[in-house]
Protein backbone atom coordinates (compact mmCIF):
# COMPACT_ATOMS: atom_id res chain seq x y z
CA UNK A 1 123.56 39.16 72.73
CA UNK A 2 122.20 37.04 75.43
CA UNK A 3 124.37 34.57 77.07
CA UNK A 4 123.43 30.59 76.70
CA UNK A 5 120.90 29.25 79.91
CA UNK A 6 122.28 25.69 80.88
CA UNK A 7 119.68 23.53 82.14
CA UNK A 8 120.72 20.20 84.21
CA UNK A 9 118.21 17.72 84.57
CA UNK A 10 117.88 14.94 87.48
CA UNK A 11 119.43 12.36 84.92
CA UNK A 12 121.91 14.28 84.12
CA UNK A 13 121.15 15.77 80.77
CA UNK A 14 122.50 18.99 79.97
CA UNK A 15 120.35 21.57 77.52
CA UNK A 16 122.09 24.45 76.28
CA UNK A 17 119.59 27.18 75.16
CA UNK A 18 120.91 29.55 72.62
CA UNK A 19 117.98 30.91 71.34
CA UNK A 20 114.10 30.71 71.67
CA UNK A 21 114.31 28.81 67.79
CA UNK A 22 117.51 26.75 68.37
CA UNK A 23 118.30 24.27 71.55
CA UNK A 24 121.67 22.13 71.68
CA UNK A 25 121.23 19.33 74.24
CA UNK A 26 123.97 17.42 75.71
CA UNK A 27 123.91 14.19 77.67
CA UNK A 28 126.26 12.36 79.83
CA UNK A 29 126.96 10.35 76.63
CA UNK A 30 128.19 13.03 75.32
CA UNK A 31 125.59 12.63 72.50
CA UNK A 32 124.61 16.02 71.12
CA UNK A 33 121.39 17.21 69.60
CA UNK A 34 119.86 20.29 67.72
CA UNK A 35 116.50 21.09 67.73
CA UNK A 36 114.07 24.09 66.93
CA UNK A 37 112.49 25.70 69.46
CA UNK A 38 109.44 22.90 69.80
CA UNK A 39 109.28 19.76 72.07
């Protein structure tokens, strides 16, 4: 199992990647969001 890649953006804005199909992104609000694999 791989481990997550945290990315930190200039603005602050964490994204947790799990998976190539699942992403968990985190802001500085604390505001939390799950998306597939597709921006």
């Amino acid at each position: 199992m791989s481990q997550p890649k945290v990315y930190t953006t200039k603005n602050g804005t964490k994204i947790v990647s799990y998976t190539k199909e699942k992403k968990v992104i985190h802001d500085k609000n604390n505001r939390t969001w799950a998306t597939k694999g597709c921006k």
